[in-house]
PDB file of N, CA and C in Angstrom:
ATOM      1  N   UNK A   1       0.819  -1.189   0.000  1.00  0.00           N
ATOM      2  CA  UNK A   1       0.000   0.000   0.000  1.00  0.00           C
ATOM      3  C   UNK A   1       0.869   1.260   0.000  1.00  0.00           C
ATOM      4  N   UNK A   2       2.062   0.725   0.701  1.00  0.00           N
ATOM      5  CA  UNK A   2       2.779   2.574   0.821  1.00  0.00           C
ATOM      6  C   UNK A   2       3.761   2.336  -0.801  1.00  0.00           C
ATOM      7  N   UNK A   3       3.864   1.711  -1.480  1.00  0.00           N
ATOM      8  CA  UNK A   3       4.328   1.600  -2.790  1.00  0.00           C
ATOM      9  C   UNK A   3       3.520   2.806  -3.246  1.00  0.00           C
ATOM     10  N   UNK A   4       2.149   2.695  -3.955  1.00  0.00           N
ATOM     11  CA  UNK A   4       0.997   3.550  -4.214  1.00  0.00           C
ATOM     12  C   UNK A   4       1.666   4.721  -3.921  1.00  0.00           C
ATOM     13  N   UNK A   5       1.649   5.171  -2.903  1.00  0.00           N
ATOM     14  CA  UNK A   5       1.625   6.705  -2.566  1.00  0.00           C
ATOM     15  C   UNK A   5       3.090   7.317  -3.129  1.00  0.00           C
ATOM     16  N   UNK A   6       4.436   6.154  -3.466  1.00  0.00           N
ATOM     17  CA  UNK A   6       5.214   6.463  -4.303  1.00  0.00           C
ATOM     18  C   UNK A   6       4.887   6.778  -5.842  1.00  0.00           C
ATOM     19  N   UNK A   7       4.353   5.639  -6.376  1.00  0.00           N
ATOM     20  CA  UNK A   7       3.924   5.568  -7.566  1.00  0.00           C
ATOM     21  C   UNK A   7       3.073   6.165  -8.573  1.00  0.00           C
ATOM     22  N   UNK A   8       2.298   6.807  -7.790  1.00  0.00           N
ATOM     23  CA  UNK A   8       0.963   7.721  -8.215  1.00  0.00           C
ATOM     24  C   UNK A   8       2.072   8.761  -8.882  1.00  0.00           C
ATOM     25  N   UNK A   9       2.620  10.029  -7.785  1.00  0.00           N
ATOM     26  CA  UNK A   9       3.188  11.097  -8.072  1.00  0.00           C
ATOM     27  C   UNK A   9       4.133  10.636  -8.826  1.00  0.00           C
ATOM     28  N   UNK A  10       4.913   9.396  -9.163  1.00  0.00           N
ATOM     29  CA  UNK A  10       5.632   9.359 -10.427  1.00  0.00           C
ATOM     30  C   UNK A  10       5.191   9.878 -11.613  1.00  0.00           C
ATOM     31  N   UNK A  11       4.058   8.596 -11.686  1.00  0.00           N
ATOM     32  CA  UNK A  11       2.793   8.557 -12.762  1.00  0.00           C
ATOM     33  C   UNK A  11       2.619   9.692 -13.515  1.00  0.00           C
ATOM     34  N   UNK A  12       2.082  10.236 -12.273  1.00  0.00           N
ATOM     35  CA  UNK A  12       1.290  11.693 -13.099  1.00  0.00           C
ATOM     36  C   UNK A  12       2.418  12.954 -13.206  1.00  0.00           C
ATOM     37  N   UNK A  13       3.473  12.776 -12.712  1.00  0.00           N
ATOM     38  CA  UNK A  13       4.663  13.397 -13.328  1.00  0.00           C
ATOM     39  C   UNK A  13       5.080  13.005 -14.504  1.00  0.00           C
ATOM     40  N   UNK A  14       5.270  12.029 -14.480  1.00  0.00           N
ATOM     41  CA  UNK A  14       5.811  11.597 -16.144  1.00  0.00           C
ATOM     42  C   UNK A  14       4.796  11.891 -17.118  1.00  0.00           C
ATOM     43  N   UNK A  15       3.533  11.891 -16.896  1.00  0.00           N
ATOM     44  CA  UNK A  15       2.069  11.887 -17.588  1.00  0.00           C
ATOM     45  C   UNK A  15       2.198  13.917 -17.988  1.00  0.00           C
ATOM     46  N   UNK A  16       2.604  14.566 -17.058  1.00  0.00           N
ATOM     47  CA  UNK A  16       2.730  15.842 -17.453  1.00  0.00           C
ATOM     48  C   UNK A  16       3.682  16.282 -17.882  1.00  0.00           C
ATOM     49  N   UNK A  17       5.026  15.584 -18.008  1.00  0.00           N
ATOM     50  CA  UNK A  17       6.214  15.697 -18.598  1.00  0.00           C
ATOM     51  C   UNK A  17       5.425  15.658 -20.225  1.00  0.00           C
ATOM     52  N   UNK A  18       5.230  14.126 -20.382  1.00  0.00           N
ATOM     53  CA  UNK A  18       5.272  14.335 -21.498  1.00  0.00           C
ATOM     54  C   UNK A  18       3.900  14.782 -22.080  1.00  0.00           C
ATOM     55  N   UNK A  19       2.980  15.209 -21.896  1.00  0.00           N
ATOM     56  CA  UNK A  19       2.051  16.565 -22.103  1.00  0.00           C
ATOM     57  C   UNK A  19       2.962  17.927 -22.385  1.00  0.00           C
ATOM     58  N   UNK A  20       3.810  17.854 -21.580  1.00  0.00           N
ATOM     59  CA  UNK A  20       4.252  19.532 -21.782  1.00  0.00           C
ATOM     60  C   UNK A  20       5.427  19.051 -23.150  1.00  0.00           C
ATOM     61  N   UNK A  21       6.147  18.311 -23.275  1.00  0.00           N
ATOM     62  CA  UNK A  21       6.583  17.856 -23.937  1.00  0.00           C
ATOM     63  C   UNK A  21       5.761  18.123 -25.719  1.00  0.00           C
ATOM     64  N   UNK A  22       4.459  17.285 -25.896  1.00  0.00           N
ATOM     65  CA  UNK A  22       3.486  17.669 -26.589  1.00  0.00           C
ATOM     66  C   UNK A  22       3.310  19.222 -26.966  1.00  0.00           C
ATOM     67  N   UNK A  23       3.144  19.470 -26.346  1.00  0.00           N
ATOM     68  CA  UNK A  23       2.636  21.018 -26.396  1.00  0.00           C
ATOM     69  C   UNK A  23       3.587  22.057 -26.466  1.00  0.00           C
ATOM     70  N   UNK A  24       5.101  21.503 -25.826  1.00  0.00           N
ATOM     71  CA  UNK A  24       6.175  21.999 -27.047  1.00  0.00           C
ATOM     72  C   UNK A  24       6.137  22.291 -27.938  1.00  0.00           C
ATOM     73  N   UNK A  25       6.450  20.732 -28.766  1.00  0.00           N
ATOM     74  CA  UNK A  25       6.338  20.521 -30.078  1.00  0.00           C
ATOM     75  C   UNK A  25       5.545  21.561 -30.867  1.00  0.00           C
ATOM     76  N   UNK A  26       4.035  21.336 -30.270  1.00  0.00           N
ATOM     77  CA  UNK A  26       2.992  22.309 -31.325  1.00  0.00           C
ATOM     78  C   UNK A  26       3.424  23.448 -30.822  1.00  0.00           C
ATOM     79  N   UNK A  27       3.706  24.083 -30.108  1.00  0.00           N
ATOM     80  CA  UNK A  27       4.664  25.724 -30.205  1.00  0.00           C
ATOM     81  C   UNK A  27       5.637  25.749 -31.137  1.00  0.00           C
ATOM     82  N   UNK A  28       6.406  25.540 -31.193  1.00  0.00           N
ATOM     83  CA  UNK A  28       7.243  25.035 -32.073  1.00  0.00           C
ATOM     84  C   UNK A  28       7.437  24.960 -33.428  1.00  0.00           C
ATOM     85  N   UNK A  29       5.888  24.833 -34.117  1.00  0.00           N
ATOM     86  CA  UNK A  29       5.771  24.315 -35.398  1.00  0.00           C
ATOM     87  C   UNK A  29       5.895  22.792 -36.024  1.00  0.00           C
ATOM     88  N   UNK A  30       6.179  21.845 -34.990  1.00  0.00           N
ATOM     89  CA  UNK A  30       6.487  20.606 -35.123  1.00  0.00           C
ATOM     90  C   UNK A  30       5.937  19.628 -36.752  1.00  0.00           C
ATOM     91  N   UNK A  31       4.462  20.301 -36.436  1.00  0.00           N
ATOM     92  CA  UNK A  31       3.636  19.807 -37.060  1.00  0.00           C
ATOM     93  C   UNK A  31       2.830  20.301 -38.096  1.00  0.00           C
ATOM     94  N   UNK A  32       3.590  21.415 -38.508  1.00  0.00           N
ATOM     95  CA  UNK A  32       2.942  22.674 -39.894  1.00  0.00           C
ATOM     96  C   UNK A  32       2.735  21.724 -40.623  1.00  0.00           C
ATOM     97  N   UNK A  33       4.226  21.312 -41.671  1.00  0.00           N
ATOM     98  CA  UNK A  33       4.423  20.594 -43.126  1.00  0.00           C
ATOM     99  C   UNK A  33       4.305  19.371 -42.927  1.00  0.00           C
ATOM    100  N   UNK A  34       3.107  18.573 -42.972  1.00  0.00           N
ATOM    101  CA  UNK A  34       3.260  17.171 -42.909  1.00  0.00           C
ATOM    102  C   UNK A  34       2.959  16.483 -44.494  1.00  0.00           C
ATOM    103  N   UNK A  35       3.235  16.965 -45.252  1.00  0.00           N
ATOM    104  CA  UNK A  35       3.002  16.592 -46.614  1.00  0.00           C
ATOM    105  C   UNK A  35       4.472  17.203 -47.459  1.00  0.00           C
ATOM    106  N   UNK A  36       5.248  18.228 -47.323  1.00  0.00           N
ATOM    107  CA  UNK A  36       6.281  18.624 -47.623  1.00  0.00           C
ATOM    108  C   UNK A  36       7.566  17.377 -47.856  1.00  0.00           C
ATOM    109  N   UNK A  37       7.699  16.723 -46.758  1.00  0.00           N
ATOM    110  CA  UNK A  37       8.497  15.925 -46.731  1.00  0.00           C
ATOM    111  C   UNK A  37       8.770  14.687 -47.436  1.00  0.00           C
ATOM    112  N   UNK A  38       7.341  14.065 -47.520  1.00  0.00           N
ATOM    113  CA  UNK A  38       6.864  13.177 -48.318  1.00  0.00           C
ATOM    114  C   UNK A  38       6.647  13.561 -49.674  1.00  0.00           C
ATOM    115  N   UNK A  39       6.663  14.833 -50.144  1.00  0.00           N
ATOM    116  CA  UNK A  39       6.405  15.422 -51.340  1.00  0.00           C
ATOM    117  C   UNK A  39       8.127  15.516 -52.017  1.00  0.00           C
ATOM    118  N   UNK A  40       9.129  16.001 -51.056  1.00  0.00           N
ATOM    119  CA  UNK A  40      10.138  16.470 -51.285  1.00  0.00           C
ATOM    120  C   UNK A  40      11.180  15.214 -52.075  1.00  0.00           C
ATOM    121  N   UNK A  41      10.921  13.657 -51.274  1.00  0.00           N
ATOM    122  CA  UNK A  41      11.221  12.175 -51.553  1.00  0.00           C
ATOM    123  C   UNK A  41      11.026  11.663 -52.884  1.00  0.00           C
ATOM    124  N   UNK A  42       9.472  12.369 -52.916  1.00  0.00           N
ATOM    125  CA  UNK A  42       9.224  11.499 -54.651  1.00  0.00           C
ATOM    126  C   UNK A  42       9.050  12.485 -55.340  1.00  0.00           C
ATOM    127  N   UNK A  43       9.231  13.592 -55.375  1.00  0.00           N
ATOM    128  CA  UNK A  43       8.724  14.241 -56.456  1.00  0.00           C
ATOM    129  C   UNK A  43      10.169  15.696 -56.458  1.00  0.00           C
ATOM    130  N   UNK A  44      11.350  14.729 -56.422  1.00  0.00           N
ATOM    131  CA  UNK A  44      13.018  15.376 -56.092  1.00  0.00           C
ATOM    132  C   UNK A  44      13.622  15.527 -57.575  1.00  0.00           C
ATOM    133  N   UNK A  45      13.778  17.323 -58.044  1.00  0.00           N
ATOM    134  CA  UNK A  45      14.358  17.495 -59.273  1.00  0.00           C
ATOM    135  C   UNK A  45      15.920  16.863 -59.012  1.00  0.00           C
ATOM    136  N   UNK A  46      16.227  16.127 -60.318  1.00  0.00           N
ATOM    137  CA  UNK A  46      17.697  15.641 -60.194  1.00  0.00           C
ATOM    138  C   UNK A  46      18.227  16.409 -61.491  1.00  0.00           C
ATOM    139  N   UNK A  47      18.302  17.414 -60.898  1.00  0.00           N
ATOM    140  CA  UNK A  47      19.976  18.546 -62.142  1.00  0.00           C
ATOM    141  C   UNK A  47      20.887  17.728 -61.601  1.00  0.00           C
ATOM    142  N   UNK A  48      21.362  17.418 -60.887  1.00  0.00           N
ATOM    143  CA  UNK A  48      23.246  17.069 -60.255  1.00  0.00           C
ATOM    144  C   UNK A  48      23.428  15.639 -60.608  1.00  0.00           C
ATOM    145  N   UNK A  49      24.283  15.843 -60.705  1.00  0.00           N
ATOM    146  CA  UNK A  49      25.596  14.382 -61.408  1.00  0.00           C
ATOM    147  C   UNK A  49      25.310  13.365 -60.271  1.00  0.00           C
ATOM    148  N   UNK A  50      25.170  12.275 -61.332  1.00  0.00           N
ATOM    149  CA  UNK A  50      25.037  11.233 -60.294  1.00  0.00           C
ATOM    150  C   UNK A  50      26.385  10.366 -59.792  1.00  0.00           C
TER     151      UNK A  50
END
């Protein structure tokens, strides 16, 4: 039972770590271009020497 009262406040620390973590990211811009990248792969002008 006294485990619990360790474990909880881990929990929900790590649980808001990575929330704030999240919500970084989208400050950030993380997540503007999600088609850019995948666009950039297949559809790549080749001028330069191979």
């Amino acid at each position: 039972m006294v485990d619990f009262f360790f474990l909880i406040p881990v929990a929900i620390g790590l649980g808001l770590a990575g929330l704030g973590a999240f919500l970084w990211t989208l400050e950030y811009g993380q997540y503007d271009d999600l088609d850019g990248a995948p666009e950039r792969i297949l559809f790549q002008d080749d001028d330069g020497p191979r």
